[in-house]
Each structure stands twice: as structure tokens, then as C-alpha cells.
C-alpha atoms as a PDB file:
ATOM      1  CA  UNK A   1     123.159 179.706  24.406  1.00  0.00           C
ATOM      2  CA  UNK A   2     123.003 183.982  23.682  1.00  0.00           C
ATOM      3  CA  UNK A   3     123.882 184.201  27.348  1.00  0.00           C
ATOM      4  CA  UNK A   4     126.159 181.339  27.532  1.00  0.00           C
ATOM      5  CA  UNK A   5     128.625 183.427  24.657  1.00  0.00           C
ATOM      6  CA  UNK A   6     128.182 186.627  25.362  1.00  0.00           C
ATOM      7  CA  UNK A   7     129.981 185.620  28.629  1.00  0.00           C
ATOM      8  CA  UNK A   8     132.507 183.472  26.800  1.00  0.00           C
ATOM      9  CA  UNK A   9     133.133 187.403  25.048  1.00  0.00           C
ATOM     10  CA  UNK A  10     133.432 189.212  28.058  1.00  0.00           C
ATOM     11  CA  UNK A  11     135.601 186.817  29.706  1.00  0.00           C
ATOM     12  CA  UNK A  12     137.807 186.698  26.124  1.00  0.00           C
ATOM     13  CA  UNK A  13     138.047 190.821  25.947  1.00  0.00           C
ATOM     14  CA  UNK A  14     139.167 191.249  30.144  1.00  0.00           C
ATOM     15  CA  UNK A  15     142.048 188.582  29.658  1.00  0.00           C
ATOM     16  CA  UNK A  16     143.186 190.742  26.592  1.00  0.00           C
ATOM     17  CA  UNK A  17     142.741 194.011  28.600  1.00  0.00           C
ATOM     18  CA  UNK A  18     145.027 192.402  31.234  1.00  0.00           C
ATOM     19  CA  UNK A  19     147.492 191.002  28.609  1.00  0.00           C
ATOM     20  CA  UNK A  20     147.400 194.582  27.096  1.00  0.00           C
ATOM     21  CA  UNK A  21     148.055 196.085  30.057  1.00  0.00           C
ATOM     22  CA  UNK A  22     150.565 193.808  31.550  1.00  0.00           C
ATOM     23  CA  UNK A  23     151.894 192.116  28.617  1.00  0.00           C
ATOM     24  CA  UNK A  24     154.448 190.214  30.285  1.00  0.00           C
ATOM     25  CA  UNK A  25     152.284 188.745  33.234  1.00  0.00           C
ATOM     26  CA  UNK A  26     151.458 185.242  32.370  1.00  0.00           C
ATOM     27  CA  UNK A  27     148.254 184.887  33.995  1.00  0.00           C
ATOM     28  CA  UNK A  28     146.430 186.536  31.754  1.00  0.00           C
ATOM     29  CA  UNK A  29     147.443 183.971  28.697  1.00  0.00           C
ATOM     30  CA  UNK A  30     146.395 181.692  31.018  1.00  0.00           C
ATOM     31  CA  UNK A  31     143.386 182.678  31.640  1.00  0.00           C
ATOM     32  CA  UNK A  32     142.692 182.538  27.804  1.00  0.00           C
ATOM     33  CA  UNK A  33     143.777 179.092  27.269  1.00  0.00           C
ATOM     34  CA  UNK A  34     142.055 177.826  29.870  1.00  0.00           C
ATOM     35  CA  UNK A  35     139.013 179.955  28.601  1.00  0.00           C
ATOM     36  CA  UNK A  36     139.863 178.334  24.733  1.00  0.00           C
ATOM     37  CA  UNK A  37     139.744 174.719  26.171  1.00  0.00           C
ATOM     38  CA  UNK A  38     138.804 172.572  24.936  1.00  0.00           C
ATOM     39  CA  UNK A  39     136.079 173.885  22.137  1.00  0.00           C
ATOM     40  CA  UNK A  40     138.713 176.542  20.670  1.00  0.00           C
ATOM     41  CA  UNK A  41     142.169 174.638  21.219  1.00  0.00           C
ATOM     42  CA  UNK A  42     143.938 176.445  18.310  1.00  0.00           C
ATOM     43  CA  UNK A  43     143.448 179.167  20.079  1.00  0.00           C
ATOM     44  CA  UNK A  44     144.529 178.013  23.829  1.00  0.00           C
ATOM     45  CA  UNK A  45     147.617 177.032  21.884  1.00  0.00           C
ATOM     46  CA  UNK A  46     148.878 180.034  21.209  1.00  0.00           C
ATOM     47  CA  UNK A  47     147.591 181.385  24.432  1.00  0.00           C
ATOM     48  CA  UNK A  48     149.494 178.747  26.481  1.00  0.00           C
ATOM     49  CA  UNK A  49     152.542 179.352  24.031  1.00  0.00           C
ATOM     50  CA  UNK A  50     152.670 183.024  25.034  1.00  0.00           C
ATOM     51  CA  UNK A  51     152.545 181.809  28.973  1.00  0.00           C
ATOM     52  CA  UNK A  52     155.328 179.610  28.199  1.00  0.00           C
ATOM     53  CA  UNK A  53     157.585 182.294  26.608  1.00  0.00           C
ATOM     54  CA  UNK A  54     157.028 184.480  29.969  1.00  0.00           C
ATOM     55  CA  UNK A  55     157.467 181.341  32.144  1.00  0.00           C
ATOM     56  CA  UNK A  56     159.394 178.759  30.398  1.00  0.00           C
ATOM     57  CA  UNK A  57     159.831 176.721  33.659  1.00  0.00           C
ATOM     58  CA  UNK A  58     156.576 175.803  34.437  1.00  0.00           C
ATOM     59  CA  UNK A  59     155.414 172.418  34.306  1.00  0.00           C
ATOM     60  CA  UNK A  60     152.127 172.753  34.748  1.00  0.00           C
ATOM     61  CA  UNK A  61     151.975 174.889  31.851  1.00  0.00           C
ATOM     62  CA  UNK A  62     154.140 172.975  29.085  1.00  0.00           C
ATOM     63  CA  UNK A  63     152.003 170.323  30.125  1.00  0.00           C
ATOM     64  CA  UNK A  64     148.696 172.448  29.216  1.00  0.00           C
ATOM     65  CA  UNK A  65     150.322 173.599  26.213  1.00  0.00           C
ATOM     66  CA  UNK A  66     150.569 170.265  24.826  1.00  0.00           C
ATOM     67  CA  UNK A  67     147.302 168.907  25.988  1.00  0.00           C
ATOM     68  CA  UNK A  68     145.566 171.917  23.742  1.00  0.00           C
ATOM     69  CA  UNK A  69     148.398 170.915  20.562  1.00  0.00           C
ATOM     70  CA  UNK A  70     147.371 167.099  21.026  1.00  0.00           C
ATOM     71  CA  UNK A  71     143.383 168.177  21.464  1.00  0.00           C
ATOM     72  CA  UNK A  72     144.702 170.280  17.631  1.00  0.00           C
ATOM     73  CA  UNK A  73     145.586 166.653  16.345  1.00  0.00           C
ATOM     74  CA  UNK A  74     148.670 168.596  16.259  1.00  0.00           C
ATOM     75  CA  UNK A  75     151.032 165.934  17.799  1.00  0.00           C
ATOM     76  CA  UNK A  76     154.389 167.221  16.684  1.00  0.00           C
ATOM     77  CA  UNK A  77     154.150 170.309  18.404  1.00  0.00           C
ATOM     78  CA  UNK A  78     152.840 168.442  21.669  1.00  0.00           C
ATOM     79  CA  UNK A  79     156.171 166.711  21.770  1.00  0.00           C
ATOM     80  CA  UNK A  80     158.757 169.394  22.658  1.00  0.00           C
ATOM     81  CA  UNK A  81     156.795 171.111  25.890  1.00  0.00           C
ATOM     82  CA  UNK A  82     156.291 167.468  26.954  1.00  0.00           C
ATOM     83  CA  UNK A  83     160.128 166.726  26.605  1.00  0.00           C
ATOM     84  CA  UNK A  84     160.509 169.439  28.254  1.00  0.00           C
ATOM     85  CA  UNK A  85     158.375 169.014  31.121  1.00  0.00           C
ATOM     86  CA  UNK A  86     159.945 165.840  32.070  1.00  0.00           C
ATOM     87  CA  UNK A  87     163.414 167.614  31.761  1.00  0.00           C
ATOM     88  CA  UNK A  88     162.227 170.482  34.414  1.00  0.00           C
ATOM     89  CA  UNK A  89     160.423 167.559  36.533  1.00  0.00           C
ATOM     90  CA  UNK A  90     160.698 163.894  35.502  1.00  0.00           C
ATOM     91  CA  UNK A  91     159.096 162.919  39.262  1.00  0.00           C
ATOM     92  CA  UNK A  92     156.071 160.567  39.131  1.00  0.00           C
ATOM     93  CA  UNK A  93     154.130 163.576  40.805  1.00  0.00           C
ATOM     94  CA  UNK A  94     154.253 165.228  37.109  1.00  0.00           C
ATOM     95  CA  UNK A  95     152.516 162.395  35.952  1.00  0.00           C
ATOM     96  CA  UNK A  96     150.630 163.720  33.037  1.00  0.00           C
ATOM     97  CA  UNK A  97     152.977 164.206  30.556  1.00  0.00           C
ATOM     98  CA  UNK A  98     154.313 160.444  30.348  1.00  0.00           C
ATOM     99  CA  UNK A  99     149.856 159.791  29.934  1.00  0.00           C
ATOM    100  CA  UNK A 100     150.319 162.816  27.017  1.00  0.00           C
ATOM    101  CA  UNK A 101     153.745 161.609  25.389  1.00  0.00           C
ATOM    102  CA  UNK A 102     152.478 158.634  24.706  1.00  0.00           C
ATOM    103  CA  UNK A 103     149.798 159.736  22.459  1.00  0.00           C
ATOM    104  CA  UNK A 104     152.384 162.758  20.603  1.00  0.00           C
ATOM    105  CA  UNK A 105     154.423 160.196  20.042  1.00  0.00           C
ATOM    106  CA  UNK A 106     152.286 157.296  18.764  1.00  0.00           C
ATOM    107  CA  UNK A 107     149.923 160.488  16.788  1.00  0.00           C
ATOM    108  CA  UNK A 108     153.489 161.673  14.948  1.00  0.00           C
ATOM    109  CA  UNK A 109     154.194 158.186  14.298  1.00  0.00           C
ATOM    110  CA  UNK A 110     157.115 157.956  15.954  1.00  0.00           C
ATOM    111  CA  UNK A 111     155.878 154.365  17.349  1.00  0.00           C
ATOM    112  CA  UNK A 112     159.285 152.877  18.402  1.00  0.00           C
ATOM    113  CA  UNK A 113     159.233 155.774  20.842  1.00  0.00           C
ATOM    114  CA  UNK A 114     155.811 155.597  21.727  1.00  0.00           C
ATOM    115  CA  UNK A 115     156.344 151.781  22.555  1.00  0.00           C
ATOM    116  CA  UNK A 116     159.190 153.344  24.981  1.00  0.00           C
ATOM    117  CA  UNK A 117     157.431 155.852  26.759  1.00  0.00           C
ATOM    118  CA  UNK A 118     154.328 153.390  27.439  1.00  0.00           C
ATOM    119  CA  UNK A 119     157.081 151.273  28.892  1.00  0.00           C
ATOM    120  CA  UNK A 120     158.541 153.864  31.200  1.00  0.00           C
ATOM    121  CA  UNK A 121     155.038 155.090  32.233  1.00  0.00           C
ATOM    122  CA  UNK A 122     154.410 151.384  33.123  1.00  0.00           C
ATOM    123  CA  UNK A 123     157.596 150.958  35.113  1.00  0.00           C
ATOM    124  CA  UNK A 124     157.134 154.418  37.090  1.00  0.00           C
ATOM    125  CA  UNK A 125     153.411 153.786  37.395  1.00  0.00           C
ATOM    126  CA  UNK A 126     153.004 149.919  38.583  1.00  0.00           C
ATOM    127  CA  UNK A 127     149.519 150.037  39.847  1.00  0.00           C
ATOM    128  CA  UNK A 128     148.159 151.576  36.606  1.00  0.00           C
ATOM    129  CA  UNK A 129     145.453 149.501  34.678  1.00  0.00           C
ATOM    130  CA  UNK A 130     147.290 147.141  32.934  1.00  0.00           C
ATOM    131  CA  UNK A 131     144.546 146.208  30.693  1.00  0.00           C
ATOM    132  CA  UNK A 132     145.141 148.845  29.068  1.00  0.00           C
ATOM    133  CA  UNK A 133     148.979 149.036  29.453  1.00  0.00           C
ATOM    134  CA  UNK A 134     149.404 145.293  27.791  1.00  0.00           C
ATOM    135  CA  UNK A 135     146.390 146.826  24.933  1.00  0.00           C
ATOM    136  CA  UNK A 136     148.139 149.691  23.936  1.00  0.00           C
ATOM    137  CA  UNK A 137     151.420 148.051  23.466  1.00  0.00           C
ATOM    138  CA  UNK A 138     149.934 145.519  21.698  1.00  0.00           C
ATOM    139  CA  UNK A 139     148.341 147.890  18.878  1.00  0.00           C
ATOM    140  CA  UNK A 140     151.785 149.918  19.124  1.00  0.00           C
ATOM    141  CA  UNK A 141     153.674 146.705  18.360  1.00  0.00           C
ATOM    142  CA  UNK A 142     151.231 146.237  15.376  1.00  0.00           C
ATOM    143  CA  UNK A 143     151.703 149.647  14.181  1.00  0.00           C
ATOM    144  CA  UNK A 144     155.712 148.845  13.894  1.00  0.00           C
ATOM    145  CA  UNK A 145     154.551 145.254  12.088  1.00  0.00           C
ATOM    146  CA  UNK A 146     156.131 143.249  15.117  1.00  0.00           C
ATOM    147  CA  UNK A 147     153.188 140.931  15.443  1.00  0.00           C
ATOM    148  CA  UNK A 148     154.299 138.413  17.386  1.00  0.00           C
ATOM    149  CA  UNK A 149     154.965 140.871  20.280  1.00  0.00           C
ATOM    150  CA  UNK A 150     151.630 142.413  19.389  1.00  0.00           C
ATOM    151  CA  UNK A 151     150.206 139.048  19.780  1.00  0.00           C
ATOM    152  CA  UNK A 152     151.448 138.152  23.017  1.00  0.00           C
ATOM    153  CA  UNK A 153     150.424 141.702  24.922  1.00  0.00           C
ATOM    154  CA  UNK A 154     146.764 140.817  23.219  1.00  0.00           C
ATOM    155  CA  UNK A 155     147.159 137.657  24.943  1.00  0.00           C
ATOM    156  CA  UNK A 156     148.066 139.446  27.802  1.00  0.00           C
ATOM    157  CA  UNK A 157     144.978 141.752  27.584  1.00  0.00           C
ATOM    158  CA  UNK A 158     142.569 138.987  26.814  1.00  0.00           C
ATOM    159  CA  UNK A 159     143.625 136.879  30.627  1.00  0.00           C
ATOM    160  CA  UNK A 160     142.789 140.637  32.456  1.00  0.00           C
ATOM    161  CA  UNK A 161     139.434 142.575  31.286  1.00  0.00           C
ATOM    162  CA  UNK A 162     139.740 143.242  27.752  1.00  0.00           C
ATOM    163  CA  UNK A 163     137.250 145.951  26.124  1.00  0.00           C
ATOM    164  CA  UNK A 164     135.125 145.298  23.023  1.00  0.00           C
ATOM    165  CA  UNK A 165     137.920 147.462  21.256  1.00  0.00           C
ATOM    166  CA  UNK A 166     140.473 145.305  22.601  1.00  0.00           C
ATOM    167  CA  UNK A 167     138.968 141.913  21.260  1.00  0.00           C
ATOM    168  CA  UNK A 168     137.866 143.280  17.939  1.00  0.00           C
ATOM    169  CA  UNK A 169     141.472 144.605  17.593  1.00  0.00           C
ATOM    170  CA  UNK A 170     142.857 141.298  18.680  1.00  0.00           C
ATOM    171  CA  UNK A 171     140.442 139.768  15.901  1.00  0.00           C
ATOM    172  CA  UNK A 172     142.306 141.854  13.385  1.00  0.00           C
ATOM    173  CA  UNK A 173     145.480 141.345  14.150  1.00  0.00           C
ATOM    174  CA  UNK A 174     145.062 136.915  13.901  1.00  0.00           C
ATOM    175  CA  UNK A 175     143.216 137.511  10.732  1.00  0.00           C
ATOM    176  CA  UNK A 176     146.202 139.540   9.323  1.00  0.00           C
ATOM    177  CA  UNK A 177     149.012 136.527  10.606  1.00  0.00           C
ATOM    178  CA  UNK A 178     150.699 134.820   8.092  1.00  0.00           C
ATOM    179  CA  UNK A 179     148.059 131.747   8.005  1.00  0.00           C
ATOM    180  CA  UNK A 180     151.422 129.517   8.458  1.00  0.00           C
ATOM    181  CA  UNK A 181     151.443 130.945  12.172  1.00  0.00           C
ATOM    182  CA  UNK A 182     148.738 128.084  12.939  1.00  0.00           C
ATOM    183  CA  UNK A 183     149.377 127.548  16.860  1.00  0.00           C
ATOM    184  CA  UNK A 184     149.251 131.245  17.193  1.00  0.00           C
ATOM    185  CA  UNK A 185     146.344 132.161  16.297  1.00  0.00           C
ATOM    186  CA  UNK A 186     144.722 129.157  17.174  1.00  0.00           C
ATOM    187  CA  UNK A 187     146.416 130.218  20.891  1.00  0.00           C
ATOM    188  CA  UNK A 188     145.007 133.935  20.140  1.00  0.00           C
ATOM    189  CA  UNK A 189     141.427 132.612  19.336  1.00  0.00           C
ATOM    190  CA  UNK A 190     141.467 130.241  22.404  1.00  0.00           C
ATOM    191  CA  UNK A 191     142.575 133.571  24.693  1.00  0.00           C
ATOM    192  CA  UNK A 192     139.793 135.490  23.066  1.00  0.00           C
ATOM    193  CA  UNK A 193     137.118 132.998  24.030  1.00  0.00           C
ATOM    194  CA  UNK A 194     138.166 132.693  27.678  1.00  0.00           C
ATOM    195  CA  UNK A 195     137.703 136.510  27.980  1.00  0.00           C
ATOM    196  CA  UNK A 196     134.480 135.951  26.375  1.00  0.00           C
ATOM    197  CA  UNK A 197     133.788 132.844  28.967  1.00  0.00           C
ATOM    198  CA  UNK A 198     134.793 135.343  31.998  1.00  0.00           C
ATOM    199  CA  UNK A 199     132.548 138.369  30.912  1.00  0.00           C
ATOM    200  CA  UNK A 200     129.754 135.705  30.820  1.00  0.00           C
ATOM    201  CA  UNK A 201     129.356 135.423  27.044  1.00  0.00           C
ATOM    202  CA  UNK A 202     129.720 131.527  26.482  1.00  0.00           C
ATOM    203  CA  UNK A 203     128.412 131.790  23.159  1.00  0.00           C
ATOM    204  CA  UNK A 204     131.049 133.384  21.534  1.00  0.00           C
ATOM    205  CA  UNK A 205     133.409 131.891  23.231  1.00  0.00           C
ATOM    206  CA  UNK A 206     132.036 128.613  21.627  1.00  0.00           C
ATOM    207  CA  UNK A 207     132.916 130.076  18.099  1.00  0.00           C
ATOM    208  CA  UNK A 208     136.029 131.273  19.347  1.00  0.00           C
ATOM    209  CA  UNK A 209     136.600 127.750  20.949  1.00  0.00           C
ATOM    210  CA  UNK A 210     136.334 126.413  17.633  1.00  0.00           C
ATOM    211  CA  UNK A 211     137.875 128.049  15.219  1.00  0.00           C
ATOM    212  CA  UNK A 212     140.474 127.017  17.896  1.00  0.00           C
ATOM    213  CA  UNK A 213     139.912 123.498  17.783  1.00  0.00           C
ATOM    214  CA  UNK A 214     139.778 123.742  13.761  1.00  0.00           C
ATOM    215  CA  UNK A 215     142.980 125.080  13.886  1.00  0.00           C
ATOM    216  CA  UNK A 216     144.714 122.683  16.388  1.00  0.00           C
ATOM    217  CA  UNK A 217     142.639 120.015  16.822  1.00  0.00           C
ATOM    218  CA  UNK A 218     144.981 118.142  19.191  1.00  0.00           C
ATOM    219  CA  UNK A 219     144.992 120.146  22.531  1.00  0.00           C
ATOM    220  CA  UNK A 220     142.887 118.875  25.302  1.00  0.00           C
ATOM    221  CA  UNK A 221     143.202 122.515  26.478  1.00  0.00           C
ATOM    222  CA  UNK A 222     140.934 124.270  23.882  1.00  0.00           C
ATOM    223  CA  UNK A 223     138.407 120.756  24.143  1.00  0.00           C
ATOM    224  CA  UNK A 224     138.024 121.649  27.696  1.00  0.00           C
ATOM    225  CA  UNK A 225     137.640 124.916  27.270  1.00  0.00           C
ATOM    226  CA  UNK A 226     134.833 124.239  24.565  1.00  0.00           C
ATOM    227  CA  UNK A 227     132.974 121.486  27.264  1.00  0.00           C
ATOM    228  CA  UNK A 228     133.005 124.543  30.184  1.00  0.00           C
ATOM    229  CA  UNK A 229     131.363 126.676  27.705  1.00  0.00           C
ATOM    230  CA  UNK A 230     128.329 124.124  26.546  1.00  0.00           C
ATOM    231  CA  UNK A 231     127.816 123.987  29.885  1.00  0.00           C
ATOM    232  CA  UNK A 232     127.500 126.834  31.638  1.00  0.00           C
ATOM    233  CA  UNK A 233     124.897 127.110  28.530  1.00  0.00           C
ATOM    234  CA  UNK A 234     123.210 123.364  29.877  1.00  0.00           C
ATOM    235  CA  UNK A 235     123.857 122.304  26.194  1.00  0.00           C
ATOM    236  CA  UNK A 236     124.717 118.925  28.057  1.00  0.00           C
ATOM    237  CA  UNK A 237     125.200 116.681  24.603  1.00  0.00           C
ATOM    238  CA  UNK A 238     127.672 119.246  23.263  1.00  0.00           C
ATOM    239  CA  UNK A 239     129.386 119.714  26.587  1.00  0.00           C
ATOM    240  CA  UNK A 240     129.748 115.479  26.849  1.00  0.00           C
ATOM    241  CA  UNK A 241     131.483 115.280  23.464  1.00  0.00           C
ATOM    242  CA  UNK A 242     133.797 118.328  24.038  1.00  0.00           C
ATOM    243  CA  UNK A 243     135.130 116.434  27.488  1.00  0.00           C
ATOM    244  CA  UNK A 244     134.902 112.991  25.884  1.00  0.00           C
ATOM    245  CA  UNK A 245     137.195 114.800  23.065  1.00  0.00           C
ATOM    246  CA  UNK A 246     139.531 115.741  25.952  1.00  0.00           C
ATOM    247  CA  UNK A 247     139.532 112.561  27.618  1.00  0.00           C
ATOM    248  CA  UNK A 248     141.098 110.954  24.700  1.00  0.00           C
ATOM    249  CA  UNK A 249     143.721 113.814  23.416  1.00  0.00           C
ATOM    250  CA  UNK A 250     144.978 113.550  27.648  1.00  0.00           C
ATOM    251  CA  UNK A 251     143.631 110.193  29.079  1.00  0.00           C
ATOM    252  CA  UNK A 252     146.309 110.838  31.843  1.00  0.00           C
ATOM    253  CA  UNK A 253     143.910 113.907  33.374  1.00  0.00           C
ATOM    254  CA  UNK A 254     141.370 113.485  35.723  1.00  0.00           C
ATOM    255  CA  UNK A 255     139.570 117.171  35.043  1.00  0.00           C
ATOM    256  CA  UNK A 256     137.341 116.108  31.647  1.00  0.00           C
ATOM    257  CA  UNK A 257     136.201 112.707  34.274  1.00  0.00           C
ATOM    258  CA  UNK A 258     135.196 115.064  36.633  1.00  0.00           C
ATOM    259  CA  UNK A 259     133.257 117.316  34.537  1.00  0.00           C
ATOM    260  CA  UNK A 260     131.383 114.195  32.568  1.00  0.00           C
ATOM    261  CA  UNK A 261     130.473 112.867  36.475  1.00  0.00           C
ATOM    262  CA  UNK A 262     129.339 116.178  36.717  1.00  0.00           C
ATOM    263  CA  UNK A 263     127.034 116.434  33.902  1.00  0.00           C
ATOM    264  CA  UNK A 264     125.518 113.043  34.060  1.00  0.00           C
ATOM    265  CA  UNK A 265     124.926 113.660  37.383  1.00  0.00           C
ATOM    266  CA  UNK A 266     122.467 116.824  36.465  1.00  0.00           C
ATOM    267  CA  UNK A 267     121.447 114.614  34.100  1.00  0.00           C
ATOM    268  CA  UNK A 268     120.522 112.442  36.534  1.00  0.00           C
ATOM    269  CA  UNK A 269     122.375 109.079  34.614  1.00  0.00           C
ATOM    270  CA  UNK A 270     123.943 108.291  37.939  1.00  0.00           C
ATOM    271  CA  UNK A 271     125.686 104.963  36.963  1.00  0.00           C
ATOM    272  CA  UNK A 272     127.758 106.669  34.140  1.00  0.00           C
ATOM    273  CA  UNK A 273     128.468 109.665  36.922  1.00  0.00           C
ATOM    274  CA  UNK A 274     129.306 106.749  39.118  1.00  0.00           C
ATOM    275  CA  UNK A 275     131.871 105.243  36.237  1.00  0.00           C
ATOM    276  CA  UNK A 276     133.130 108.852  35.549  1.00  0.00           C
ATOM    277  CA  UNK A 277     134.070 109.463  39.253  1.00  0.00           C
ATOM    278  CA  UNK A 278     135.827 106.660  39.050  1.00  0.00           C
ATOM    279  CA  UNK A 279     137.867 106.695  36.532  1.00  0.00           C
ATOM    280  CA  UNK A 280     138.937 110.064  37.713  1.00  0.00           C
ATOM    281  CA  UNK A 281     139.609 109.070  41.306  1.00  0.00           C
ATOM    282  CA  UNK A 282     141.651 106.074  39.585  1.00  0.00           C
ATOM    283  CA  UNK A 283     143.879 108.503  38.048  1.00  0.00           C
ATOM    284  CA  UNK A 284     144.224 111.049  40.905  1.00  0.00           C
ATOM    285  CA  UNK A 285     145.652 108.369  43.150  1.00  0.00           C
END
């Protein structure tokens, strides 16, 4: 560690010899922010600062300048050499700054402008992860108290491949719905579980299946949903009232036949998979 800042010194005294000596060459203010970042980012502020003033048109450093403000939780300050940035090069090839805005603007709580940069970033960058696009928006939208919108990019979230962070948000956000909003967060619980029932965890999508269900107890949809979950868990009994459930909300659908023939076949009651074929080949024709 001795070793490791005693060069971190040297380095630190040569760039200011060379910003001494040359005090408008911008290389050496380089040097030092890049030597500040990221454990001393007050510090590679100013330095990058100084660079700036001797080289106002370089992207690459208004763009550093702001990363070491924003790494300073100093988000205001990010947002001009960002701005600024895009002015001197708004090409997708100086892609960092619409990443960077972003988070100035969302971290100075200017979130109706944060919600429009994520948007433009989006547009220009079309094979980014949208995961993360629809998430961000979503909490954005929250921020602003437009929960309905906020709700729908969860949704959005939930059908790709949401994080933990992403569902426990999502969580938040239904529990803090007016509790008149009944199909929507019955809707929102329902998307939660089938991202639970895609990353494998069926039982919590059961719960979220559920609370669903309690909410709305008149979709087939969410019945379904709950009968697919029992039984990728072989909690066959369960799984046979959740389809039988179905069956009755939407007698007109074959799918909750097929998956009862399918069950009492593992079960190995054969004449009631027989009956359940049936009926479902009945109402296919």
C-alpha cells in the first residue's frame, strides 16, 4: 500500500511540473484527472475543468469532466459539459453522454427531462437492453407521481428479464396505488409472478398468483397462470383446482382441458385424462 502511494505522489508532482511548466498544454490536467479517478474525483474535477478551459471543444473531455462531477454526487455541474458535448457531437458514436445525462438529470431532479433523455437514448440506441430501458422509465415516471405510466413500463420490465431491484420496485409501486386501482395491480401482481414463473421460481409466483386472484377473482388468465405454477411444482391437487377454476370462468377454452388431461394422466387416472381430452378436442373442433 506504502509503495502503491508513494507512486500515486510521484505521478501527482510530474503532472504539476508539466502544468507548471506548460501551463496552457492540456495534457498535463489530463493526466491528473485521470490520475484522481475515480478514488479522488473532487479533485479530477477541477483537473478536467482546467483541460476544458484550454480545450473547450473536446468531447472526450466534457464527457470526463462530468463523469468525475456525477462520481462527486455533484449532478448539476455534470449537466452543462454533457449539454455541451452533445452540442459539439450529438452522433451515436459519442454515446456516453446520453448513458451520463440521464443520471445528471434524474440526480438534479430534473425528472421530466431525465424521462426525455432516456427516451432519446432509447430511440438512437435500439438494440440497448431494454430491460433496463422500460425499468428506468418506470421508476422515473414514479419519481414525477405518473403511476400509471410507471406501471405499465414495470409491466413492460416484468414480460423481459426483470432484476430483483426491478420486482421489489414494482412491489412498491402496487402497494402505493390508490387501492381503488383494483385491475391494476391485480394486472401488476399477475406480471410479477410470470417473471417469477420464467426465472424458475414457481413459488412466488404462486403468492403473486394469488394476491392476483384475490383481487380479481374472475379472470381465467391469472387461474391458469396459478394451475402452471402448482405444477411445474407436481402439487397436482392444487394445480387440478386452479384449471378446474379456469374451466368454469372460460368454459369456451380448450387450454385448462388440456392441462387437467395432462395431470391425470401423470397421475395415472386415465379415464378422467380420457374425459378431459375430450372435452377439449370437443371444443377445438
Amino acid at each position: 500500500m506504502a509503495a502503491s502511494n508513494e507512486g500515486f505522489r510521484e505521478a501527482e508532482a510530474a503532472y504539476w511540473r508539466a502544468a507548471k511548466l506548460k501551463p496552457n498544454d492540456w495534457r498535463a490536467f489530463v493526466g491528473l484527472g485521470g490520475l484522481y479517478t475515480p478514488y479522488h474525483n473532487a479533485d479530477a474535477a477541477l483537473a478536467y475543468k482546467r483541460a476544458t478551459v484550454l480545450k473547450p471543444n473536446d468531447v472526450g473531455l466534457q464527457n470526463s469532466l462530468a463523469y468525475a462531477y456525477i462520481q462527486n454526487n455533484n449532478y448539476v455541474e455534470a449537466i452543462s459539459p454533457l449539454e455541451r458535448s452533445l452540442k459539439l457531437d450529438p452522433s451515436t458514436a459519442n454515446s456516453k453522454p446520453y448513458d451520463l445525462l440521464v443520471s445528471a438529470y434524474e440526480g438534479a431532479r430534473l425528472f421530466d427531462k431525465a424521462i426525455a433523455a432516456l427516451k432519446r437514448k432509447q430511440a438512437l440506441f435500439p438494440d440497448s437492453d431494454k430491460t433496463y430501458f422500460h425499468g428506468d422509465l418506470a421508476r422515473l415516471y414514479a419519481r414525477v407521481g405518473n403511476l400509471s405510466q410507471a406501471t405499465a413500463a414495470y409491466k413492460e420490465t416484468m414480460s423481459l428479464h426483470p432484476s430483483s431491484d426491478h420486482i421489489r420496485q414494482f412491489k412498491g409501486l402496487l402497494a402505493a396505488l390508490p387501492q381503488t386501482n383494483v385491475g391494476e395491480i391485480a394486472d401488476g401482481h399477475y406480471a410479477i409472478g410470470q417473471a417469477y414463473e420464467r426465472g424458475g421460481n414457481s413459488s412466488e409466483a404462486i403468492i403473486e398468483y394469488n394476491e392476483s386472484i384475490r383481487l380479481k377473482p374472475d379472470q381465467a388468465d391469472y387461474f391458469m397462470a396459478l394451475g402452471l405454477a402448482y405444477f411445474h411444482l407436481k402439487r397436482y391437487p392444487e394445480a387440478i383446482e386452479a384449471f378446474q377454476h379456469a374451466r368454469q370462468l372460460n368454459p369456451k377454452d380448450a387450454a385448462a382441458d388440456v392441462q387437467l388431461g395432462g395431470i391425470y394422466g401423470e397421475t395415472k387416472d386415465y379415464p378422467r385424462a380420457q374425459a378431459a381430452f375430450a372435452r377439449a378436442a370437443q371444443l377445438d373442433l
